[in-house]
Protein backbone atom coordinates (compact mmCIF):
# COMPACT_ATOMS: atom_id res chain seq x y z
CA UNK A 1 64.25 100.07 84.98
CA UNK A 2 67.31 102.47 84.10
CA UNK A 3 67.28 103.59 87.62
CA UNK A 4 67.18 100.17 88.88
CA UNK A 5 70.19 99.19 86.41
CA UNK A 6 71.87 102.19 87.47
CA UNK A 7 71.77 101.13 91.63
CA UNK A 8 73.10 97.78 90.49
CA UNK A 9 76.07 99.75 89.08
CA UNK A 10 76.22 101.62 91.69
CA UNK A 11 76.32 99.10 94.70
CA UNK A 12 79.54 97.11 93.37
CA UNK A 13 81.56 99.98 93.85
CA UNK A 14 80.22 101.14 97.46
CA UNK A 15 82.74 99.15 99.13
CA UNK A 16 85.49 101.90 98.13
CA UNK A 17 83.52 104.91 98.81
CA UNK A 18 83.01 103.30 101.96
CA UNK A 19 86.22 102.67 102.14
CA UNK A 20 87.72 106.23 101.88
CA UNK A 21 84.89 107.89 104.31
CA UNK A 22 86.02 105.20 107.01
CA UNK A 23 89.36 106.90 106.64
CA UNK A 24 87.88 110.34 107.37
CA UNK A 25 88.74 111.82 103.87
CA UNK A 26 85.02 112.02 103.35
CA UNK A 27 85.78 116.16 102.35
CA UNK A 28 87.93 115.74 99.01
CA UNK A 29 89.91 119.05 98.53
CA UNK A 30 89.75 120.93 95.45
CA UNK A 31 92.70 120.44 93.98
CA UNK A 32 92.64 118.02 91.41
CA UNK A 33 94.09 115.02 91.87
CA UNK A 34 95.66 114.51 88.63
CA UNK A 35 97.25 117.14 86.62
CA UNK A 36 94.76 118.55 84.05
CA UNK A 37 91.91 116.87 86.20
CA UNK A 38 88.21 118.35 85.75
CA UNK A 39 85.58 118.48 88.46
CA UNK A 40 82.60 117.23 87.13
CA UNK A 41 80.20 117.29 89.83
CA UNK A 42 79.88 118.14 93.59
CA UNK A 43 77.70 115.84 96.18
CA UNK A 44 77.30 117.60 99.87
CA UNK A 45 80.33 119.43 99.17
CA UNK A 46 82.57 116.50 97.86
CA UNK A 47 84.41 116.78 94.48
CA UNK A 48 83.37 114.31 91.99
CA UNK A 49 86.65 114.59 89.19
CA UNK A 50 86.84 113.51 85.85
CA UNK A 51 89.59 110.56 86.58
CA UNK A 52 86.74 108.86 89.65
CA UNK A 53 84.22 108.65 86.39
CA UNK A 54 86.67 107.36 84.10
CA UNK A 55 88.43 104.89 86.75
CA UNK A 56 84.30 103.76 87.20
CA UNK A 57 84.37 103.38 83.35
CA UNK A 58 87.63 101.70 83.58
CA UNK A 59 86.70 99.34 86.04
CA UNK A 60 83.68 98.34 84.57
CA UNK A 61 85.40 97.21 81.56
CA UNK A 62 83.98 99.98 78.99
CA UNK A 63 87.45 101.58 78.24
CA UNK A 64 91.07 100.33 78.52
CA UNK A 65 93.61 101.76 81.27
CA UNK A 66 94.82 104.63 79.38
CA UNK A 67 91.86 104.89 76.55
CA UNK A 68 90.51 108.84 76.74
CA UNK A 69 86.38 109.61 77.83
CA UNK A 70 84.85 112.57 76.53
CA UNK A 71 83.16 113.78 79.54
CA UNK A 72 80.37 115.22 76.73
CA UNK A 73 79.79 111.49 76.19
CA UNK A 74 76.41 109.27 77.23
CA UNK A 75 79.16 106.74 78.64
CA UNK A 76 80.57 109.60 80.74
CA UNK A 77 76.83 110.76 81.98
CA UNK A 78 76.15 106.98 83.03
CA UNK A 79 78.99 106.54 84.71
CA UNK A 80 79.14 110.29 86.93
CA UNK A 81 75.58 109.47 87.58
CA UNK A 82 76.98 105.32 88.99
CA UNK A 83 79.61 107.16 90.96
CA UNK A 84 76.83 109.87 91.93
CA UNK A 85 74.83 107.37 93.96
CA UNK A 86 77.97 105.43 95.13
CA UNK A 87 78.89 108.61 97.30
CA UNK A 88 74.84 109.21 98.08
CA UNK A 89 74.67 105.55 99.67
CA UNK A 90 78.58 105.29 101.21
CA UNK A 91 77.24 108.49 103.26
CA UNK A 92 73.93 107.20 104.31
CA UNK A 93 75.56 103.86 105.50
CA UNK A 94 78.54 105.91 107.61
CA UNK A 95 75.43 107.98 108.65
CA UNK A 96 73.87 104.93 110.01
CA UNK A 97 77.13 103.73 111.35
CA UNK A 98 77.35 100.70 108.90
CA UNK A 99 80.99 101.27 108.73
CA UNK A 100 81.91 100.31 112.11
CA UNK A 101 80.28 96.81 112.04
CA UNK A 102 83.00 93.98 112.18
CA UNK A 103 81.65 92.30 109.09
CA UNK A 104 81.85 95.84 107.22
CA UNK A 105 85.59 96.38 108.80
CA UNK A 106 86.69 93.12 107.62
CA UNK A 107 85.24 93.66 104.13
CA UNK A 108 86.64 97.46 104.04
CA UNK A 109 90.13 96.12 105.17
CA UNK A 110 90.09 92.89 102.00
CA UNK A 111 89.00 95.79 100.00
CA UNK A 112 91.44 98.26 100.77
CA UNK A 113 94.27 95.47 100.27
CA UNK A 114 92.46 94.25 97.00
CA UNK A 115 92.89 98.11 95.64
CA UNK A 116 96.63 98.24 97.13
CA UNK A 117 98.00 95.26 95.35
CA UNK A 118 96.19 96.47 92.13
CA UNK A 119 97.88 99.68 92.54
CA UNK A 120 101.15 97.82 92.95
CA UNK A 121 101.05 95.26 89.76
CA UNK A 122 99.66 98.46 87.98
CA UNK A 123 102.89 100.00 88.88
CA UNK A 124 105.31 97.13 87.81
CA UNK A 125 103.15 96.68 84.69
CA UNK A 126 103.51 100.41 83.86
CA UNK A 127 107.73 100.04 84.34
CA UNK A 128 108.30 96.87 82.44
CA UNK A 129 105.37 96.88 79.73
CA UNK A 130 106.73 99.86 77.49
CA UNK A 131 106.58 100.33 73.70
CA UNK A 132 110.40 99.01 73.76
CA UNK A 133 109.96 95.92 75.44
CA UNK A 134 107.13 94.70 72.99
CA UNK A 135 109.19 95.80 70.05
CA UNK A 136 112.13 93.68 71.72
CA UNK A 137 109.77 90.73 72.03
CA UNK A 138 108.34 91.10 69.08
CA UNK A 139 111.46 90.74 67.01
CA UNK A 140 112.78 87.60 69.34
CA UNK A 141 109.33 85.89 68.41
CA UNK A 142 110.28 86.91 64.48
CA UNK A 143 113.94 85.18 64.65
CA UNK A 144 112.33 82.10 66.22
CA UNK A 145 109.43 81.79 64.41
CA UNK A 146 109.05 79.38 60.99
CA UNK A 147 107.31 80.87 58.44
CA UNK A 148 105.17 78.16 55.90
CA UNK A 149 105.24 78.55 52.47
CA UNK A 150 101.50 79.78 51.24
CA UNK A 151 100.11 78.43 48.11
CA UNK A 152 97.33 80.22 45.98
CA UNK A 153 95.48 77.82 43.46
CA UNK A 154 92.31 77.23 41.70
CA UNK A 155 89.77 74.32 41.98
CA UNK A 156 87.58 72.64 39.73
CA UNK A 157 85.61 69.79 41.13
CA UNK A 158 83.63 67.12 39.77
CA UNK A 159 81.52 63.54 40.42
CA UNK A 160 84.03 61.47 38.69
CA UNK A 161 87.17 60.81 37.51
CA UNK A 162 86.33 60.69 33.69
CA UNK A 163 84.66 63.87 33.62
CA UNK A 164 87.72 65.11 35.54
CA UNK A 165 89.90 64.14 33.02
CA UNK A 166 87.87 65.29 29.70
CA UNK A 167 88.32 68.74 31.59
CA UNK A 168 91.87 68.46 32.39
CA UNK A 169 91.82 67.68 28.14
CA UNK A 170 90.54 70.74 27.67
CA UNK A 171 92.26 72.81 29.63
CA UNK A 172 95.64 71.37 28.05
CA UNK A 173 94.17 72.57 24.60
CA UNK A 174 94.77 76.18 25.96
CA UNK A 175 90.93 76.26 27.52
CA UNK A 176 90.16 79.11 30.48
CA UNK A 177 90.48 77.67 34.08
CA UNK A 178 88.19 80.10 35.57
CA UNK A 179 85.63 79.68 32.41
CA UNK A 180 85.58 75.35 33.23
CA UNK A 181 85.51 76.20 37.22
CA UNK A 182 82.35 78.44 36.66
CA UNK A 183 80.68 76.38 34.11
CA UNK A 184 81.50 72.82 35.29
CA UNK A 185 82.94 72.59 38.93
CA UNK A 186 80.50 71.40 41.66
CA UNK A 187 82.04 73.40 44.53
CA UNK A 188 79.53 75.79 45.45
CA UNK A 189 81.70 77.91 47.48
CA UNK A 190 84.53 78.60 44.78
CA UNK A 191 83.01 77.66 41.03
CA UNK A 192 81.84 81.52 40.82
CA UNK A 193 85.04 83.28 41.26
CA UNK A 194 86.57 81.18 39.33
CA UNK A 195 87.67 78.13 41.46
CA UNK A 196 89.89 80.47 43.60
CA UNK A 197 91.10 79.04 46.82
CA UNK A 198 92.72 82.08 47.45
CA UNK A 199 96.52 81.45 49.65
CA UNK A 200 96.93 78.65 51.48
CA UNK A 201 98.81 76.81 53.82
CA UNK A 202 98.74 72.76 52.98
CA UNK A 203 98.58 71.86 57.00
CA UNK A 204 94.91 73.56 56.94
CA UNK A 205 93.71 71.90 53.86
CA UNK A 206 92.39 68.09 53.80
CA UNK A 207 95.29 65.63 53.26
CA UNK A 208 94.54 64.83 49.55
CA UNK A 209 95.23 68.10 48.81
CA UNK A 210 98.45 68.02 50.67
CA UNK A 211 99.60 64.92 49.47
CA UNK A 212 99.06 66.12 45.81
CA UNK A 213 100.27 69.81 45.88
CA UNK A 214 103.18 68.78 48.24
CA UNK A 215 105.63 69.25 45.31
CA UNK A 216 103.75 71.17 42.94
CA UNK A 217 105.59 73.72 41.23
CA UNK A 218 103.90 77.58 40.13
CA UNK A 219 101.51 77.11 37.15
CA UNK A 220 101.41 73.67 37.65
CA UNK A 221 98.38 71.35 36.59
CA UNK A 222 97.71 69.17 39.54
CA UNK A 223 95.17 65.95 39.91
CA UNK A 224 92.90 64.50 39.01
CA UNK A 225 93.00 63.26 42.27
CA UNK A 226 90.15 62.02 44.63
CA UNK A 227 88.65 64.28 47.67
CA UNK A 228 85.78 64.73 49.60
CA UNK A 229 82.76 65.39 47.28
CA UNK A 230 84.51 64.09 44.14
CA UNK A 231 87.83 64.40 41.75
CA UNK A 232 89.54 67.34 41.58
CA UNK A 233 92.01 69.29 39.38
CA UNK A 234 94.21 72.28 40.54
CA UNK A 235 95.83 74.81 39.15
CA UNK A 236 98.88 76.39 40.89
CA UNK A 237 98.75 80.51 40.69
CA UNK A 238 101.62 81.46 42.99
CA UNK A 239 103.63 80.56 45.77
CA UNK A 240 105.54 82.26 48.18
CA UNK A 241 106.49 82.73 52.12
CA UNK A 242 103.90 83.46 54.54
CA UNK A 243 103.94 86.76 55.65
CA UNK A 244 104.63 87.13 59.64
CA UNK A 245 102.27 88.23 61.59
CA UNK A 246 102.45 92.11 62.30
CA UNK A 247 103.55 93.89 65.31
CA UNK A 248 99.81 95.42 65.74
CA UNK A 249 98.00 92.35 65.35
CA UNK A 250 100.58 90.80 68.20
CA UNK A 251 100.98 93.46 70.63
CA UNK A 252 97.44 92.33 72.62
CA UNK A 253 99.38 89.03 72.96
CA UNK A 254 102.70 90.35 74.00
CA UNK A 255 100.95 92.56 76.14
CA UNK A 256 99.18 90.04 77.94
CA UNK A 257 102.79 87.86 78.13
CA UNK A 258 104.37 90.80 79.67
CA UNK A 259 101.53 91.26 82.06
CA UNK A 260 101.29 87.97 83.42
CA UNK A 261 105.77 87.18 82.86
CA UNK A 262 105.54 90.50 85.60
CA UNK A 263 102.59 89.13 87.92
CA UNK A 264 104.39 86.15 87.83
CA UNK A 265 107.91 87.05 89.07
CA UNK A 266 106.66 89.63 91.58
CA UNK A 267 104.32 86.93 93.38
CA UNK A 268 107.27 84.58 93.19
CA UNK A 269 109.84 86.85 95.12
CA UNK A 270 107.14 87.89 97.70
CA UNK A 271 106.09 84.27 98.19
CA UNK A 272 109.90 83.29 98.34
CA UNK A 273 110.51 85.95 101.15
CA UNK A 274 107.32 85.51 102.87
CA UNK A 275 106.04 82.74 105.75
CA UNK A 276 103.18 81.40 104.43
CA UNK A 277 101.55 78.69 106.86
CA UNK A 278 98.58 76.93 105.61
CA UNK A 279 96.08 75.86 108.49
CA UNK A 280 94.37 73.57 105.72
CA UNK A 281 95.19 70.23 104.40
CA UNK A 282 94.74 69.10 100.82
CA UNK A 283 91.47 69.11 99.63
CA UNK A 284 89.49 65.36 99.80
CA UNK A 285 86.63 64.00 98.16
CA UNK A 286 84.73 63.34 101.55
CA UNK A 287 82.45 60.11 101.24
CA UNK A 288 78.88 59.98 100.25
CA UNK A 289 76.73 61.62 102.97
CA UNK A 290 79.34 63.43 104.53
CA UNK A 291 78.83 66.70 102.79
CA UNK A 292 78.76 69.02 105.78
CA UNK A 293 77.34 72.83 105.43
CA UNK A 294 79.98 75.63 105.25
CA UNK A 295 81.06 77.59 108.86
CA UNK A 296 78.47 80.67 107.64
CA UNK A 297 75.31 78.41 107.25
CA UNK A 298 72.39 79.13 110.44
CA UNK A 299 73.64 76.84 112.86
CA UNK A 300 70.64 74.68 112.63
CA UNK A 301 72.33 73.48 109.00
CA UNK A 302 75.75 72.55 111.16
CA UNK A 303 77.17 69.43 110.21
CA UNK A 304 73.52 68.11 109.02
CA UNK A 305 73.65 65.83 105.58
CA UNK A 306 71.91 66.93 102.61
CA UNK A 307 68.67 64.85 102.06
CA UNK A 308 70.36 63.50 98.88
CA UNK A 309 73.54 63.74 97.23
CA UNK A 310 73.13 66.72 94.38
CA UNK A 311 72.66 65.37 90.97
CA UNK A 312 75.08 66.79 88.30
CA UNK A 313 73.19 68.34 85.40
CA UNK A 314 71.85 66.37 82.47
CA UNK A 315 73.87 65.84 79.58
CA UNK A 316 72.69 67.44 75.93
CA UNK A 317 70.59 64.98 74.18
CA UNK A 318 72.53 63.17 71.58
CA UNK A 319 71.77 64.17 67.97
């Protein structure tokens, strides 16, 4: 089975080894091609470097573009072994002349453009997605974001409003909050530390709590007031401004902004200076029956009608 998962690997990526030994560059010299490059392996005389494993690695999604791979590393060992056979089988099929089938021309040629334009947004990515522009970005979202004020409180909640306020008697007598929460409260989920809700926000809590803390000063004594599950009595701890969101936990974001804010304008310039001409109309529903096979069916599927019209799946039975 690990061989068998390792040819699966190994087949996705023949395309571009294909690709190169179509070009003639089927010898790789041996100078590395990027500085501080190591070769890692050699296959009928062919360099295998470092960056082919780790551009395998990359591609497969197992480490970011940029992210370092010990080359002592099991990931490393999968991977030269992946790019191992992808070179073994690229050879064979050149061998057998697989390479100068139209089908295999057309598919080299989409995949030599597919590896191109990656190469190019890669580029303008690289340029425009620095450390300064997220900083820049970063700060813009700051000034234009509104910051919430956060509340921390304590709960204490009962089955009725009389036992709610016998408590709320007790606690004006100078009784402990966090004693009454444990001892009495029904909430399962805050009576044993005390009734803490921890800090909140009022838009994420149910609207009887917003309605009642709305104005609610610190150390305030709040309720009883009805909620879910029962009456309830809160006690303010603290408020203050919520804290923004830091520049670590929003750089993925920004990244991904910048990414697709540069896709975006370079595919708008090219499209703008380009003559596109589309040989297709609009896509319509065609009328029951008239579902006709696509051009790369066996021609004795041409224009025939399915038996029946394809049912859409069932839905979940309703709980």
């Amino acid at each position: 089975m690990k061989t068998s998962f390792r040819l699966m690997g190994a087949l996705g990526a023949v395309a571009c080894a294909l690709l190169i030994a179509s070009c003639g560059q089927n010898k790789v010299a041996d100078k590395p091609p990027e500085p501080g490059d190591t070769a890692v392996a050699r296959v009928n005389g062919q360099v295998i470097w470092a960056s082919d494993v780790k551009r395998e690695a990359v591609a497969q999604g197992l480490i970011s573009e940029g992210e370092p791979l010990d080359i002592s590393s099991e990931v490393f060992r999968q991977r030269l072994d992946e790019v191992i056979d992808q070179k073994l089988l690229a050879a064979e099929a050149v061998k057998r002349k697989l390479d100068k089938d139209p089908v295999a021309q057309r598919r080299l040629a989409a995949a030599r453009e597919r590896i191109l334009g990656d190469m190019l947004v890669e580029g303008v990515v690289e340029k425009a997605v620095t450390e300064d522009a997220i900083r820049k970005l970063y700060a813009e979202q700051q000034k234009l974001s509104k910051r919430s004020e956060e509340i921390r409180a304590r709960q204490i909640l009962v089955g009725s409003q009389a036992e709610a306020e016998s408590i709320k008697k007790l606690l004006a007598t100078g009784a402990s909050f966090d004693a009454l929460a444990m001892e009495r409260s029904t909430d399962q989920a805050t009576r044993f530390n005390g009734g803490d809700l921890g800090y909140f926000t009022l838009d994420v809590m149910p609207e009887a709590y917003g309605v009642a803390l709305k104005d609610a000063q610190k150390g305030a004594l709040v309720g009883p007031f009805a909620a879910e599950g029962g009456w309830v009595i809160v006690k303010v701890e603290d408020k203050r401004t919520e804290e923004p969101i830091t520049l670590e936990a929003a750089r993925p974001q920004i990244i991904r902004f910048l990414t697709y804010d540069q896709v975006r304008d370079i595919l708008e310039k090219l499209r703008g200076s380009a003559k596109v001409e589309m040989m297709i109309g609009k896509s319509q529903e065609l009328p029951a029956g008239a579902a006709q096979e696509p051009a790369s069916a066996p021609p004795e599927l041409q224009g025939a009608a399915p038996a029946s019209a394809p049912q859409p799946p069932a839905q979940p039975a309703k709980k």
